[in-house]
Protein backbone atom coordinates (compact mmCIF):
# COMPACT_ATOMS: atom_id res chain seq x y z
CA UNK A 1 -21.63 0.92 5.83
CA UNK A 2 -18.62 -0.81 3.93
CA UNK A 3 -15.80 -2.26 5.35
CA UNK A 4 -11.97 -1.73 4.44
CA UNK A 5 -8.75 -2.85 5.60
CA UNK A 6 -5.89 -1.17 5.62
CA UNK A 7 -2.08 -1.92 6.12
CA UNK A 8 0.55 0.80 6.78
CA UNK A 9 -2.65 3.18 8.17
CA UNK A 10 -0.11 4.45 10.77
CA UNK A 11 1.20 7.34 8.97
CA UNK A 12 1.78 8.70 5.16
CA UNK A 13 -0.41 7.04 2.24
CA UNK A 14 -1.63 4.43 4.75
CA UNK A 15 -3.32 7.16 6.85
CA UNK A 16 -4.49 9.48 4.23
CA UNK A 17 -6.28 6.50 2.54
CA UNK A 18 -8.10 5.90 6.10
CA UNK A 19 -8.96 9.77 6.07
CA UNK A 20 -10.49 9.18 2.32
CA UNK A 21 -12.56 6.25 3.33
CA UNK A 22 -13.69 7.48 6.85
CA UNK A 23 -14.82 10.75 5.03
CA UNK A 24 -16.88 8.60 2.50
CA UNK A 25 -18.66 6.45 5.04
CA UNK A 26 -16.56 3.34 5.55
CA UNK A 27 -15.97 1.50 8.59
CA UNK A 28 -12.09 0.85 8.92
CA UNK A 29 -9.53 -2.33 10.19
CA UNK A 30 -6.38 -0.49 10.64
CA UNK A 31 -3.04 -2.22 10.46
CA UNK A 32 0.46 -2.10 11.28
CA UNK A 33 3.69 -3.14 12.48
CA UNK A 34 4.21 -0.23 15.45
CA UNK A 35 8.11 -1.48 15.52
CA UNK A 36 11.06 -0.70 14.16
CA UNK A 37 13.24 -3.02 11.69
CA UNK A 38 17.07 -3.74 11.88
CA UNK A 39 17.32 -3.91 8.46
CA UNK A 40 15.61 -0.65 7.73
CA UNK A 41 17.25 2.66 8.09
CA UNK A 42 14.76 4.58 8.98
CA UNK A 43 12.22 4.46 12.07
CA UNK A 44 8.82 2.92 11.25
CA UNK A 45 5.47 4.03 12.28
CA UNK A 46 4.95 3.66 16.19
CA UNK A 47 1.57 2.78 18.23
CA UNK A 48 0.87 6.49 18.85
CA UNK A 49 0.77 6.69 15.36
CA UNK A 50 -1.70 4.29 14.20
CA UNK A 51 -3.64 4.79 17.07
CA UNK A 52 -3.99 8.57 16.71
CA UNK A 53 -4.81 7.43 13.15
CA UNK A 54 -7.65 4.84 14.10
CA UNK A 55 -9.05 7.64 16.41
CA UNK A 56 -9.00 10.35 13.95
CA UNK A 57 -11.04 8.21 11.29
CA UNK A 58 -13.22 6.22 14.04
CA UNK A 59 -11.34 2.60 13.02
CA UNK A 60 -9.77 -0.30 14.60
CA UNK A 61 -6.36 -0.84 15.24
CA UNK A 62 -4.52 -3.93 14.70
CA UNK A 63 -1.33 -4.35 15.30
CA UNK A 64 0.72 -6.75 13.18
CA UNK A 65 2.92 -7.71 10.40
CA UNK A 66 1.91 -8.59 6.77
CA UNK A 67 4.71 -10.59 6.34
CA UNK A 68 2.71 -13.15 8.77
CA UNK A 69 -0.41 -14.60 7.42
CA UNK A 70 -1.65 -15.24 10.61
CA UNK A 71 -1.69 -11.64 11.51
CA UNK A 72 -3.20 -10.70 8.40
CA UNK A 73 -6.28 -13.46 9.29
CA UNK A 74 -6.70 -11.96 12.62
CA UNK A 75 -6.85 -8.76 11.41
CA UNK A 76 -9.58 -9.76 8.49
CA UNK A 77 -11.17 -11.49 11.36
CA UNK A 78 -11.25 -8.80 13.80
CA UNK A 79 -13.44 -6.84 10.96
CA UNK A 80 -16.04 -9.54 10.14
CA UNK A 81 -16.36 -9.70 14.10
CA UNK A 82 -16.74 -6.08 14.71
CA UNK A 83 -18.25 -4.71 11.16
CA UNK A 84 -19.98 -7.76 9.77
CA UNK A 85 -17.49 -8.11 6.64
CA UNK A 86 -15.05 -7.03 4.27
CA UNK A 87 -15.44 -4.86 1.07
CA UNK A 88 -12.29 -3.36 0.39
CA UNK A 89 -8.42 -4.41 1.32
CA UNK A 90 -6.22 -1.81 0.88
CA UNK A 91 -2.27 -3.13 0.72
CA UNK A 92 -0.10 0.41 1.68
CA UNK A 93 2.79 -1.17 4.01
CA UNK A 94 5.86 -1.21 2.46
CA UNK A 95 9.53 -0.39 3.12
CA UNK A 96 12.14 1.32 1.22
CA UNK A 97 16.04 0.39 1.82
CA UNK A 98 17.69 1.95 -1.04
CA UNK A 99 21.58 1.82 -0.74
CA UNK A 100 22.96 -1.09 -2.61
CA UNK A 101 23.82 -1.90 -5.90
CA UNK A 102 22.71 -5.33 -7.08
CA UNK A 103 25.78 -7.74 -6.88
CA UNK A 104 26.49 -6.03 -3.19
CA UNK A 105 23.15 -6.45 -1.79
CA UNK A 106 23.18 -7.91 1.45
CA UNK A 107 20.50 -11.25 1.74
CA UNK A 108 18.58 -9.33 4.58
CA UNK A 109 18.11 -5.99 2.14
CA UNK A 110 16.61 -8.16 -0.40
CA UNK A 111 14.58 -9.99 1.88
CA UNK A 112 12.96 -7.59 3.86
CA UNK A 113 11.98 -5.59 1.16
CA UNK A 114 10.36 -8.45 -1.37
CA UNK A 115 9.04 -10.47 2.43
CA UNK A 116 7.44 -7.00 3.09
CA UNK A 117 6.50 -5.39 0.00
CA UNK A 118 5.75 -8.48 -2.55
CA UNK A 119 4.67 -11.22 -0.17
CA UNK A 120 2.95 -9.08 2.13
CA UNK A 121 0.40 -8.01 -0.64
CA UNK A 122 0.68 -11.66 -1.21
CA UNK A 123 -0.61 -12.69 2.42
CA UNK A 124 -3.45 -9.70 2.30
CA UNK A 125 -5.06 -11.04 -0.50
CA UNK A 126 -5.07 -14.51 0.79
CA UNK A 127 -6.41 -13.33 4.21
CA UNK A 128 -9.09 -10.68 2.57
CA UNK A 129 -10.26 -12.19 -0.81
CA UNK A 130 -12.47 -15.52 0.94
CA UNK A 131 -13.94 -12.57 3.13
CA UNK A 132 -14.90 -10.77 0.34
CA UNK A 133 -16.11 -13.66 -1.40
CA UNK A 134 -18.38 -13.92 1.22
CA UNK A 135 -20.81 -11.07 1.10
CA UNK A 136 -23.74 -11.80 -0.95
CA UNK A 137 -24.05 -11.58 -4.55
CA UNK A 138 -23.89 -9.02 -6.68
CA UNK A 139 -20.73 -7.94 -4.86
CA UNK A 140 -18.82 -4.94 -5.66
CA UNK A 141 -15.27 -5.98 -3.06
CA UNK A 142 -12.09 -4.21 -3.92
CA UNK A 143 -8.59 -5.10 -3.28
CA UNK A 144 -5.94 -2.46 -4.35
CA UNK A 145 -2.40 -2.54 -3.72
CA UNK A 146 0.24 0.53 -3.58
CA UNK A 147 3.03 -0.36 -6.01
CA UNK A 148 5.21 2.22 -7.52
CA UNK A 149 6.26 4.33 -10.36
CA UNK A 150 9.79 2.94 -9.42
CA UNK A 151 8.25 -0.71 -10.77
CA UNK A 152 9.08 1.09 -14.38
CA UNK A 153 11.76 3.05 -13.84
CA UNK A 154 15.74 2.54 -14.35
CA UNK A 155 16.61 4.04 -10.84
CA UNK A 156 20.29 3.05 -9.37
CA UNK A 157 20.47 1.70 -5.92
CA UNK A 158 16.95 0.72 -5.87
CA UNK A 159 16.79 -2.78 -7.23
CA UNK A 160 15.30 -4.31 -4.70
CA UNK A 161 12.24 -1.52 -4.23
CA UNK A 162 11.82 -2.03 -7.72
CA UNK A 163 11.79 -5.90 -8.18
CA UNK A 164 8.82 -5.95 -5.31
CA UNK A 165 6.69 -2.93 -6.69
CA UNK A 166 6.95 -4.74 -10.13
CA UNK A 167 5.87 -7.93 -8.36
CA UNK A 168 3.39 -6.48 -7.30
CA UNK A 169 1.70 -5.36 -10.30
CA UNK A 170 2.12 -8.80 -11.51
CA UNK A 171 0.31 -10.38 -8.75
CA UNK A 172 -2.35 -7.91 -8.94
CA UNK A 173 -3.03 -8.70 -12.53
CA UNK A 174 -2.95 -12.34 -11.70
CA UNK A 175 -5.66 -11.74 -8.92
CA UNK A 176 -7.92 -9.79 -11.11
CA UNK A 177 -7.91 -12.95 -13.39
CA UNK A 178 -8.39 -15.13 -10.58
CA UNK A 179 -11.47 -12.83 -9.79
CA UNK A 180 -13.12 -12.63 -12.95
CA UNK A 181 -16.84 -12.67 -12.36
CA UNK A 182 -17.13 -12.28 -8.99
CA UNK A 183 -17.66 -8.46 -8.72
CA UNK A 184 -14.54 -7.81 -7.25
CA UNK A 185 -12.00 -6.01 -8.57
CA UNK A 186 -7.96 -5.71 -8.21
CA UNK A 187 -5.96 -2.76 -9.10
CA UNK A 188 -2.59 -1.05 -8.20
CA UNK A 189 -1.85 2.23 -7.78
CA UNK A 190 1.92 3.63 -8.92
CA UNK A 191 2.98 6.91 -6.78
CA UNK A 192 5.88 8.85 -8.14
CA UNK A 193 7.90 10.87 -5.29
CA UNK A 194 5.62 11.51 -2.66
CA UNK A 195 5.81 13.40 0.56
CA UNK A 196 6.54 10.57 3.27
CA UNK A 197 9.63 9.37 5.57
CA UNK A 198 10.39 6.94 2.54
CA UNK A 199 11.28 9.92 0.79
CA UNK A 200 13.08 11.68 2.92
CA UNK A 201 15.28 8.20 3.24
CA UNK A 202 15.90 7.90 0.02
CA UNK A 203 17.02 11.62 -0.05
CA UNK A 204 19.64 10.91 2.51
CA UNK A 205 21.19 7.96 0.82
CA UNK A 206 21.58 9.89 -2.72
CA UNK A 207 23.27 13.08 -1.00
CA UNK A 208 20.23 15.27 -1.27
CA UNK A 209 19.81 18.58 0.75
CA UNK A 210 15.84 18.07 0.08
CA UNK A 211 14.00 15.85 -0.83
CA UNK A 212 11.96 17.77 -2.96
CA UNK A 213 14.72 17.79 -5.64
CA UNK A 214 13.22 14.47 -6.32
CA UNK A 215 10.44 16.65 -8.47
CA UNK A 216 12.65 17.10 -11.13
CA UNK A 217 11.80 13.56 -12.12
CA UNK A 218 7.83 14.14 -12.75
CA UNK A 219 6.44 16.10 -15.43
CA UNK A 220 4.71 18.33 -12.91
CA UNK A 221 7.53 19.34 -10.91
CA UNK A 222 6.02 19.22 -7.70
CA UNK A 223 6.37 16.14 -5.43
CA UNK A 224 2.69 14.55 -4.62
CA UNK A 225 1.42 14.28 -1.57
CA UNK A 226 -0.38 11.52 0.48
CA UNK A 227 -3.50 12.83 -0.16
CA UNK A 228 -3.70 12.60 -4.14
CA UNK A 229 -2.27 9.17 -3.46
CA UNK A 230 -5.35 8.28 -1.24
CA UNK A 231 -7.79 9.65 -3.62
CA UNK A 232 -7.11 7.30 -6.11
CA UNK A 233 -7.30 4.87 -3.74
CA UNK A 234 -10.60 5.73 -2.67
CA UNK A 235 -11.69 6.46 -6.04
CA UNK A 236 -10.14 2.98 -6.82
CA UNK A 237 -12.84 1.32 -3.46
CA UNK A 238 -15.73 3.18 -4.95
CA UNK A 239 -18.49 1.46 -6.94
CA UNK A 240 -17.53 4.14 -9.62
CA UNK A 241 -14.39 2.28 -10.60
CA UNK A 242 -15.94 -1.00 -11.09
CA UNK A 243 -15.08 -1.30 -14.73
CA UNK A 244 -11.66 -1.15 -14.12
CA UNK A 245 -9.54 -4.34 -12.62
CA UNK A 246 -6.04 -5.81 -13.58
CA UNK A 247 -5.11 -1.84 -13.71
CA UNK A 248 -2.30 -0.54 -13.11
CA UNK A 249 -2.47 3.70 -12.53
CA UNK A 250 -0.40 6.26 -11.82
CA UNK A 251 -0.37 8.81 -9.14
CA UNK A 252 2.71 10.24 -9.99
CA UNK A 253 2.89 13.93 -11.69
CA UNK A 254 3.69 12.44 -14.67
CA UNK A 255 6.89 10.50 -13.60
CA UNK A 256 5.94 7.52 -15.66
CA UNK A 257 4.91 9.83 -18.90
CA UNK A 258 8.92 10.70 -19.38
């Protein structure tokens, strides 16, 4: 069975991805924080969370913080120990503090989000890739990355959010070069307004009743939920998508076609 790793796997995209993978066979390293940021105004995912989410899809929980390396190694170790490997690293943590306009930005805004969202993809790849490299040839390892459709969007307030998800395109594009030849592949996926606790946050801060006014921005005026999210991503794992690396694809009812 192949392996994946997962950060954010608590709750939202994180845990539907683990439900996608668990339902096609994989054997799961689940990871995250289970604590709660000053600098975030909103509660992150708790223990209860990601362990109710490692029971539901049969995975391991791990609890740590990609913006350490050295959790991110433990974790990649804890799934060559226990599953034999790696295959798949699947970068979903990510936080959202949307309230300041550029030249105000506190220091700790801007560093929590780019530490978290940027470098923590950053520290995933260096802990997963070498494990990957290490199954036997001809591979077929995967590393994809949640970005955003904010990355190519104008959006007030958001500078920060965007900066990282735009990063992390980049750095995606940089690993797939970096791969070339080695049957593994790197790709992004960019979801528009999606049905999590980052929404609902970001609803708050802009004076929103409900966050599904946020639908007016997509094409299909419908927000998208976790799910379609995750099955890209699991599409995305699969040895169907092997022809595609240094992509970067949408999962966002149409919010980047406007």
């Amino acid at each position: 069975m192949p392996v994946a790793l997962i950060t954010g796997a608590a709750r939202g995209i994180g845990a539907a991805a683990a439900d996608a993978l668990a339902a096609q066979g994989w054997n799961l390293v689940l990871v995250d924080l289970c604590g709660n940021d000053p600098a975030v105004g909103y509660p992150l995912a708790s223990r209860e969370e990601l362990e109710a989410s490692a029971q539901r899809c049969g995975g391991k929980s791990v609890i740590g913080d990609v913006r350490s390396a050295a959790d991110l190694a433990r974790a990649v170790d804890v799934a060559v120990e226990r599953f034999g490997g790696l295959d798949a690293a699947v970068g979903v943590a990510g936080v959202l503090i949307a309230a300041d306009r550029v030249w105000e930005m506190p220091d700790e805004h801007w560093h929590t989000t780019l530490d978290t969202n940027l470098t923590g993809t950053f520290n995933l790849a260096r802990a997963a890739v070498p494990a990957m490299l290490d199954r036997p040839v001809p591979r077929s390892g995967r590393f994809v990355a949640v970005s955003s459709a904010a990355a190519l969007k104008a959006t007030p307030r958001l500078a920060a959010y965007s900066a990282s998800k735009a990063g992390v395109i980049g750095l995606v594009r940089g690993l797939a070069a970096d791969l070339a030849d080695t049957g593994i592949t790197a790709n992004a996926v960019l979801p528009g307004s999606t049905d999590t606790i980052l929404l609902s946050h970001s609803a708050e801060v802009y004076g929103l009743d409900d966050p599904a006014r946020f639908a007016e921005h997509h094409v299909d005026h419908r927000i998208v939920s976790p799910a379609e999210v995750a099955a890209v991503v699991a599409w995305l794992c699969s040895p169907a998508s092997g022809a595609l690396t240094g992509a970067a694809i949408p999962a966002d009812a149409g919010m980047t076609a406007r």
